[in-house]
Protein backbone atom coordinates (compact mmCIF):
# COMPACT_ATOMS: atom_id res chain seq x y z
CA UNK A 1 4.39 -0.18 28.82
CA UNK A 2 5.67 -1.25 25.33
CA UNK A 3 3.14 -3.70 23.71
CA UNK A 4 4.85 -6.96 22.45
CA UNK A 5 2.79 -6.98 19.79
CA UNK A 6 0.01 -5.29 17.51
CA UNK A 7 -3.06 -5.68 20.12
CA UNK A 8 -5.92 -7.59 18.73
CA UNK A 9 -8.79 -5.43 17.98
CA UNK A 10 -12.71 -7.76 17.33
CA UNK A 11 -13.01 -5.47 14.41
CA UNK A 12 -10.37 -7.12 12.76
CA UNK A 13 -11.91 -10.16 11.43
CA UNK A 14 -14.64 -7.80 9.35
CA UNK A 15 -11.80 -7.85 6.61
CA UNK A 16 -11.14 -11.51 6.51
CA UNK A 17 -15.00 -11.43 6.88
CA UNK A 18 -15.97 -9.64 4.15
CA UNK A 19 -13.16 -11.01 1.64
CA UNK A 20 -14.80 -14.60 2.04
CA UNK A 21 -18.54 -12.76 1.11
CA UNK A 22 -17.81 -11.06 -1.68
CA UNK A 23 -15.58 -14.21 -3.06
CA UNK A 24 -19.09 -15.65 -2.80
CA UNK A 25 -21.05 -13.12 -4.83
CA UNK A 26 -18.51 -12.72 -7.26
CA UNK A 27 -18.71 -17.26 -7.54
CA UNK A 28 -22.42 -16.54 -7.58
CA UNK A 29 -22.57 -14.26 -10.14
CA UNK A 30 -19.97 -14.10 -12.84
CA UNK A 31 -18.78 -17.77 -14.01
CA UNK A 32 -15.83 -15.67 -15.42
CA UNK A 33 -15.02 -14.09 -11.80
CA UNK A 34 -14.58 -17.68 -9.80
CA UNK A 35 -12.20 -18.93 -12.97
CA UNK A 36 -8.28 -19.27 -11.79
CA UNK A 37 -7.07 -16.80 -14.31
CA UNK A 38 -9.40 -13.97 -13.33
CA UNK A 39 -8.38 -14.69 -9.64
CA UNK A 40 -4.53 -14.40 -10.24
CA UNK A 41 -5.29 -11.51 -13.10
CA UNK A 42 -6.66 -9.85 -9.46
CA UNK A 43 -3.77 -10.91 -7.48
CA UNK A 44 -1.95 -9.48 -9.86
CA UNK A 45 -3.83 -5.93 -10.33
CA UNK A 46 -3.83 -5.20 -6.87
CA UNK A 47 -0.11 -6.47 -6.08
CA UNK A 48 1.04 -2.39 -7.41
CA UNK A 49 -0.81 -0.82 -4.88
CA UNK A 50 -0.77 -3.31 -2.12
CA UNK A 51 2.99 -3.52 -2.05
CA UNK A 52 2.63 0.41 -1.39
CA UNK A 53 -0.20 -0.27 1.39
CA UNK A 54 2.46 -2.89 3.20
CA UNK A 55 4.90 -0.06 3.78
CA UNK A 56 2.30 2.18 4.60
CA UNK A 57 0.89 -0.12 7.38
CA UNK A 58 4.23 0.55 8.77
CA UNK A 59 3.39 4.14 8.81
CA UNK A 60 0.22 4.70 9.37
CA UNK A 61 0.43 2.14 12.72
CA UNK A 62 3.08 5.12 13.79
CA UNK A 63 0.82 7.40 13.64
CA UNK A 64 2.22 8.83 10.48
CA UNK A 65 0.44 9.30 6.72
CA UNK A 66 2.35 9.85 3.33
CA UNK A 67 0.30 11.48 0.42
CA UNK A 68 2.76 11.35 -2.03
CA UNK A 69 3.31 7.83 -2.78
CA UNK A 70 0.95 7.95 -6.33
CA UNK A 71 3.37 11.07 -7.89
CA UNK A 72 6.81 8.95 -6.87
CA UNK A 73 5.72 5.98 -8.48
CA UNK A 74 5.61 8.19 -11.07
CA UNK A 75 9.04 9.89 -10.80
CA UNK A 76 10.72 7.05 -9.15
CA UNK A 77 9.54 4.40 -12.34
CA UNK A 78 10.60 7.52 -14.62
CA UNK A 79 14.38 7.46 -13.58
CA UNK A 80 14.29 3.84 -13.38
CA UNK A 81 13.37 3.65 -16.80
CA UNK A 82 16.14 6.23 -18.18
CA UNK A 83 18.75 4.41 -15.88
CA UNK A 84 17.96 1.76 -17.81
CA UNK A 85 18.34 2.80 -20.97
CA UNK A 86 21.45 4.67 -19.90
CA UNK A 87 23.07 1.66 -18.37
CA UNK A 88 22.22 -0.17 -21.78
CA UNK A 89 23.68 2.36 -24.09
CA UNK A 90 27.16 1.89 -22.00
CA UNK A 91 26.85 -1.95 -21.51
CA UNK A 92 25.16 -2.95 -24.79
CA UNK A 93 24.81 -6.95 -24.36
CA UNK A 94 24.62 -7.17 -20.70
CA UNK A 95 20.64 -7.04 -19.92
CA UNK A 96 20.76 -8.54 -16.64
CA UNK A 97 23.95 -6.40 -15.21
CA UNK A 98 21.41 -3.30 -16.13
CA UNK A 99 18.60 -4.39 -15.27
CA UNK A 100 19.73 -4.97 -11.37
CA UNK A 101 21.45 -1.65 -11.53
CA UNK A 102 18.63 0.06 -12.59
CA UNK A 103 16.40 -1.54 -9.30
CA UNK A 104 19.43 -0.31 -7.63
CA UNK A 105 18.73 3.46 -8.68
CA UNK A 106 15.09 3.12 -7.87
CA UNK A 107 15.51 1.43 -4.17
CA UNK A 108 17.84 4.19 -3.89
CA UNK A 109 16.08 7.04 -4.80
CA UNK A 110 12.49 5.79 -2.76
CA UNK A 111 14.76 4.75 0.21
CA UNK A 112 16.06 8.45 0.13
CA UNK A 113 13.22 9.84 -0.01
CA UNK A 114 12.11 8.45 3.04
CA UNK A 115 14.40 9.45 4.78
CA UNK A 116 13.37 13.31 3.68
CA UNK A 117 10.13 13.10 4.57
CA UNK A 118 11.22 11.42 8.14
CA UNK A 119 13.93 13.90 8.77
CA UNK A 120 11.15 16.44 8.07
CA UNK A 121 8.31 15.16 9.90
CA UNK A 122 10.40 14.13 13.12
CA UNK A 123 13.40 17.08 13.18
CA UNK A 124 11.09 20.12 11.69
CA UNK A 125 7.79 18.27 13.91
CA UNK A 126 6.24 19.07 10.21
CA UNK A 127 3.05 17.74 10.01
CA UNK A 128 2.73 14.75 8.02
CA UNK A 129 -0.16 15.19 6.08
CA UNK A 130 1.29 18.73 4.95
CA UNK A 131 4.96 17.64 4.33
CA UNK A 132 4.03 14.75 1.93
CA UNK A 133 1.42 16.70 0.18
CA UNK A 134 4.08 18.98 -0.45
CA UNK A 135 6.20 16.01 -1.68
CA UNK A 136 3.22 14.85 -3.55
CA UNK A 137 3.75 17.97 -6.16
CA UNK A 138 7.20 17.69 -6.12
CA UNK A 139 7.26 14.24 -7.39
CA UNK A 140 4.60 14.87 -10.27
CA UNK A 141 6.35 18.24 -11.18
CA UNK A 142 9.66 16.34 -11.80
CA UNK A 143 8.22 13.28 -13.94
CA UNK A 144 6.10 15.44 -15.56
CA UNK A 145 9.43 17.78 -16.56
CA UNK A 146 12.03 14.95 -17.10
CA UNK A 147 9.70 13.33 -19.32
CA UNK A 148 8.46 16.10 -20.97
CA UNK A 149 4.51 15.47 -20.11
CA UNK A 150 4.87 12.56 -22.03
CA UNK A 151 6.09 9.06 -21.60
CA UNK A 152 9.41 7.21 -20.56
CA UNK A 153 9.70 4.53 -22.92
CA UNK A 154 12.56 1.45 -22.45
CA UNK A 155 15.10 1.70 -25.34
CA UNK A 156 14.34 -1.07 -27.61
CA UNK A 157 16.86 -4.41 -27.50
CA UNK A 158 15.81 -4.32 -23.60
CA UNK A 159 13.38 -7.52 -23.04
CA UNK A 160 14.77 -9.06 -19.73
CA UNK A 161 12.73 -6.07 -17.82
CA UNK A 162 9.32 -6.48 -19.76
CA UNK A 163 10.05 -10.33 -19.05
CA UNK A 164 10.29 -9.79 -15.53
CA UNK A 165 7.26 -7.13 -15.45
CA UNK A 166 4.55 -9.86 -17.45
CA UNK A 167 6.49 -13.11 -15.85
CA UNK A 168 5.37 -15.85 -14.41
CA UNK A 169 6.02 -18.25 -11.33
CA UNK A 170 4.49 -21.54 -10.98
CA UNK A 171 1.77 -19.88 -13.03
CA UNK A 172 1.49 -17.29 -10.53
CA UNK A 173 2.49 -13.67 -11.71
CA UNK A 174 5.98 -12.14 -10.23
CA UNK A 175 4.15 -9.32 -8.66
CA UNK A 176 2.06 -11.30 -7.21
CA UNK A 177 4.38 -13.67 -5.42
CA UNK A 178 6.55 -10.88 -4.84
CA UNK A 179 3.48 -8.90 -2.51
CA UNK A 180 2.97 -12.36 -0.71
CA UNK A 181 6.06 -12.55 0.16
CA UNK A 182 6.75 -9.32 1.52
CA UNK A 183 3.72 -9.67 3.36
CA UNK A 184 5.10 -12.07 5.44
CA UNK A 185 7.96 -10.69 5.61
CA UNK A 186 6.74 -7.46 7.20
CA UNK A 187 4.29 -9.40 9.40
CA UNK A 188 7.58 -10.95 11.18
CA UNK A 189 8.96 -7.49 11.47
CA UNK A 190 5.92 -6.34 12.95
CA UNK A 191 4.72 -8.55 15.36
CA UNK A 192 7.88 -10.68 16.50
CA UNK A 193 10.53 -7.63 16.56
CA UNK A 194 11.45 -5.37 18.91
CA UNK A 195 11.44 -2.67 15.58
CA UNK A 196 7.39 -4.16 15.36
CA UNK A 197 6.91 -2.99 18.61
CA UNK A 198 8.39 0.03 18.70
CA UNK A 199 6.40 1.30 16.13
CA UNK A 200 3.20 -0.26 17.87
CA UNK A 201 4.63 2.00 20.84
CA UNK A 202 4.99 5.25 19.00
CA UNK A 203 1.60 5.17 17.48
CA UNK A 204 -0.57 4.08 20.46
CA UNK A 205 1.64 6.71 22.47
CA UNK A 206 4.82 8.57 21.75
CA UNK A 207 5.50 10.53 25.12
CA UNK A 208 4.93 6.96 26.93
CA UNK A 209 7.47 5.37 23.93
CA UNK A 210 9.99 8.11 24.44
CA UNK A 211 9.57 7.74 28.38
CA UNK A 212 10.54 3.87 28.14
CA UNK A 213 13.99 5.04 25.80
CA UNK A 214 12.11 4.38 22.42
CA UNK A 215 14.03 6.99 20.00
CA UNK A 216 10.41 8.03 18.50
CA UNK A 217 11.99 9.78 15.52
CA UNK A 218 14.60 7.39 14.45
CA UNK A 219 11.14 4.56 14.68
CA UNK A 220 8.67 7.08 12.42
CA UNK A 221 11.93 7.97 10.11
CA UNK A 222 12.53 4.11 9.31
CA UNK A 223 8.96 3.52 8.67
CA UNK A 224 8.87 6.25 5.98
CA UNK A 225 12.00 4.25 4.91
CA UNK A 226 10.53 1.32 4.93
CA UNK A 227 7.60 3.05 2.81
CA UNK A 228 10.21 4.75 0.15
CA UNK A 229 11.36 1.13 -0.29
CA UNK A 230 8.02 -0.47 -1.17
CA UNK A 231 7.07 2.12 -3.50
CA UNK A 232 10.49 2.00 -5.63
CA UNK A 233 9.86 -1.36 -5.30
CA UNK A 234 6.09 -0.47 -6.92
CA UNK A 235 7.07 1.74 -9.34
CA UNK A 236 9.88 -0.83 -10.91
CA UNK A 237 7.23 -3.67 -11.11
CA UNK A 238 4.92 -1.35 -12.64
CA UNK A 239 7.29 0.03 -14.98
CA UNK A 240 8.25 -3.20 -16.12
CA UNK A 241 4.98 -4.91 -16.47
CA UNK A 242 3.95 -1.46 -19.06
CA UNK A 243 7.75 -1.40 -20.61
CA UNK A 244 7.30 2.37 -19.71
CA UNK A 245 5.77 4.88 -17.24
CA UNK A 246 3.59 7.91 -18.23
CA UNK A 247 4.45 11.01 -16.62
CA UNK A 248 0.69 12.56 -16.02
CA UNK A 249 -1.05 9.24 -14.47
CA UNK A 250 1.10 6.86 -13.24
CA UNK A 251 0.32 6.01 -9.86
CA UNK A 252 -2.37 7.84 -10.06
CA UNK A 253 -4.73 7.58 -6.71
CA UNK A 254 -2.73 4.84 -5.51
CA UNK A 255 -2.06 6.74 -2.43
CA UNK A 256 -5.99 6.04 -2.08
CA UNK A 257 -5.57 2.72 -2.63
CA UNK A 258 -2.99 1.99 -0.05
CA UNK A 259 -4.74 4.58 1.91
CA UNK A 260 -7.91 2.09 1.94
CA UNK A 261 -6.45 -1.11 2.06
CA UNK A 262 -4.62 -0.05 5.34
CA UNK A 263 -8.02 0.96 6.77
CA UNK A 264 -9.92 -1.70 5.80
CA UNK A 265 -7.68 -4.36 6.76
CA UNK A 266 -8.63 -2.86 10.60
CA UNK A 267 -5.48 -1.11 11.12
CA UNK A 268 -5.96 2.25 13.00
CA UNK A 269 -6.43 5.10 11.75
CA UNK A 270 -5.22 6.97 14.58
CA UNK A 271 -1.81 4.35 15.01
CA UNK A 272 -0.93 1.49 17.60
CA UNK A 273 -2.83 -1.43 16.08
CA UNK A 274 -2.81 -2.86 12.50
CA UNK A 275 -1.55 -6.07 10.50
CA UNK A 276 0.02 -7.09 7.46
CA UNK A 277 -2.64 -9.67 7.12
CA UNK A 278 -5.40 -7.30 7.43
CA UNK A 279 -3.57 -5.02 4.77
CA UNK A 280 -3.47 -8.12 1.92
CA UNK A 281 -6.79 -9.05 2.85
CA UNK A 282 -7.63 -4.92 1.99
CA UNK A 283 -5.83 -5.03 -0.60
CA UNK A 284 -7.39 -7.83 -2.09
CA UNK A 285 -10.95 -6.63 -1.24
CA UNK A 286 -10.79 -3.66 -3.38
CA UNK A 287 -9.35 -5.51 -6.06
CA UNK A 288 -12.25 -7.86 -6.22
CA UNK A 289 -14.75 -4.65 -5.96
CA UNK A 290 -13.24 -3.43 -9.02
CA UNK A 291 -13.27 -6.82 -10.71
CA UNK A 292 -16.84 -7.03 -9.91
CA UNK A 293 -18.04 -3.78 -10.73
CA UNK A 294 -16.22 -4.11 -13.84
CA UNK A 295 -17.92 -7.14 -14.85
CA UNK A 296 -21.40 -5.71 -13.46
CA UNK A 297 -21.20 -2.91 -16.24
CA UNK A 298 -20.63 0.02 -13.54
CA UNK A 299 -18.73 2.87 -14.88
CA UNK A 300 -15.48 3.38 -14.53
CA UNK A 301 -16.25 7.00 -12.99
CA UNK A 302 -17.71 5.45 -10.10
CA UNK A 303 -15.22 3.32 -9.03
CA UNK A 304 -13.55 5.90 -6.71
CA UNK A 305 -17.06 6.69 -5.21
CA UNK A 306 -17.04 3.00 -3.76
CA UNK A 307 -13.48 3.30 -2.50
CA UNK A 308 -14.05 6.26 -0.96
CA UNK A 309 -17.02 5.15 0.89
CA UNK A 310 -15.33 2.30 1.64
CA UNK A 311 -12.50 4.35 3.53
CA UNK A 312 -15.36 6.69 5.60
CA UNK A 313 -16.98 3.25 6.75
CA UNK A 314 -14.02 1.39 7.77
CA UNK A 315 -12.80 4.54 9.82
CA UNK A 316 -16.27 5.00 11.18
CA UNK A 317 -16.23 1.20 12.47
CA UNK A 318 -12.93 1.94 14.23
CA UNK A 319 -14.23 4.98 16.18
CA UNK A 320 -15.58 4.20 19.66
CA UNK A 321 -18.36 6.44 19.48
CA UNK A 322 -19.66 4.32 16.56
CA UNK A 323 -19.02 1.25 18.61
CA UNK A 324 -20.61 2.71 21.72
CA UNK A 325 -23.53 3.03 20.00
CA UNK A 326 -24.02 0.03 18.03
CA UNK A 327 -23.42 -1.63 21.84
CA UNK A 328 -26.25 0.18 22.92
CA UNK A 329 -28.58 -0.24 19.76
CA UNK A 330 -27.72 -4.34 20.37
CA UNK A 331 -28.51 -4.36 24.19
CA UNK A 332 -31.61 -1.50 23.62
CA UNK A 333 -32.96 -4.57 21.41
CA UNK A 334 -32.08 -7.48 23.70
CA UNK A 335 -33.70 -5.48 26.89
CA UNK A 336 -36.63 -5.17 24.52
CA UNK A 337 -36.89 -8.48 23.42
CA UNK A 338 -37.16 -9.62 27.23
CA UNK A 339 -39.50 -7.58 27.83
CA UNK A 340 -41.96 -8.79 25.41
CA UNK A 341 -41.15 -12.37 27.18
């Protein structure tokens, strides 16, 4: 039976949960963190990343994982950037004609690429994790060889894409309104279309999805698609907000960061169940931990520690066993409170 929509799991309110807490202890203990700017500077921070971790909700709810997402921001935001320049040099004067041309190139080349790594995955029955990882050097090794190890730089003359990159909207940033929206976006896609639910179908069980006629690979292709989109999307943002892109760390551990704002927004690890919602509110969360720890003093360095044992307990929440015993830890304690009654 096909789900009509992403099931609701209890779990999934810890995100929203836990988003409303620490917007407390930030308030509580940093006038600086609860002040609008500092909010929107988060919105903002995170929007990079949690564009990414909206396509990969797509993914990951198939039962699918990409790896390489960090190294084609890189790449991707590297030929955007020399499109640009190139489509300048031949139409000097006409910033905004290049300008969508060059998005053009880069929603291209990340749509393409998606479809490699689902033609892979779903043709060669490559495994995911491997194929990407694969894809993950690939993408490095070219931006780190078409721009020498060094930086891609926009020509100068070219301001329309740095004002697009820092820009702002109702006093929101650009980025920012343009994750929103894409959020919501995707959450019609996934829960009130019969592509949403198709995907839902693959990743809760693909020999039951291909039994009711769902074509399994074209579904896990399109969200790799889908994913290809967002990051071009990423990388172009990115790009423009820095008026360049740096070969060696540019999207650097952002596959992490999508990795764990998927998981802690309560979408599966193992596929079938997950939100858009959920996903922001990730998003967001880790964006705040950062902001905090910043303003706490904590170094840098440690920054990934938290994130990563962020992802282990967010996983280990979703696991049964884990439930199965807190269950029993919670009705070991009621039996013994009766009994002292």
């Amino acid at each position: 039976m096909i789900p009509t929509r992403s099931r609701f799991n209890p779990a999934s309110v810890a995100p929203y949960a836990a988003l409303l807490i620490l917007l407390a202890i930030g308030a509580l203990t940093s006038d600086h963190f609860r002040q609008v700017r500092n909010l929107l500077n988060i919105t903002r921070q995170v929007s990079y990343t949690g564009i990414i971790a909206l396509g990969m909700t797509f993914v990951i709810i198939a039962g699918g994982i990409d790896l390489s997402v960090g190294s084609a921001v890189a790449f991707i935001g590297g030929v955007i950037i020399m499109s640009l320049n190139r489509f300048f040099e031949t139409h000097p004067g006409q910033e905004t004609l290049c300008f969508f041309l060059a998005l053009g190139v880069g929603l291209a080349l990340g749509l393409a690429s998606g479809v490699v790594s689902g033609f892979l995955i779903t043709k060669f029955n490559m495994a995911a994790f491997i194929a990407t990882l694969g894809f993950m050097g690939i993408f490095r090794s070219l931006a780190l060889y078409t721009g020498n190890g060094g930086e891609f730089r926009v020509a100068g003359g070219i301001s329309v894409f740095r004002k697009f990159g820092t820009g702002m909207v109702l006093d929101v940033p650009i980025p920012s309104w343009i994750f929103f929206i894409l959020a919501a976006l995707f959450g019609v896609v996934l829960n009130w279309t019969k592509f949403g639910r198709y995907v839902c179908a693959v990743g809760s069980n693909e020999k039951v999805a291909a039994y009711a006629a769902v074509r399994v690979g074209r579904v896990r292709t399109l969200t790799y698609v889908i994913l290809g989109g967002t990051v071009a999307l990423s990388a172009f943002l990115l790009a423009g907000r820095m008026n360049s892109i740096n070969s060696t760390n540019a999207g650097s551990l952002y596959e992490l960061d999508s990795i764990a704002a998927v998981a802690i927004g309560g979408t599966s690890m193992a596929g079938g169940v997950g939100s858009m919602a959920g996903t922001v509110a990730g998003a967001l969360i880790l964006g705040m931990i950062n902001n905090m720890l910043n303003m706490w003093g904590v170094s840098a360095y440690l920054q990934g520690t938290v994130k990563g044992l962020i992802i282990v307990l967010a996983v280990l929440i979703q696991r049964p066993e884990f439930q199965d015993m807190v269950k029993s830890g919670v009705m070991r304690g009621v039996d013994g409170a009766r009994g002292e009654k």
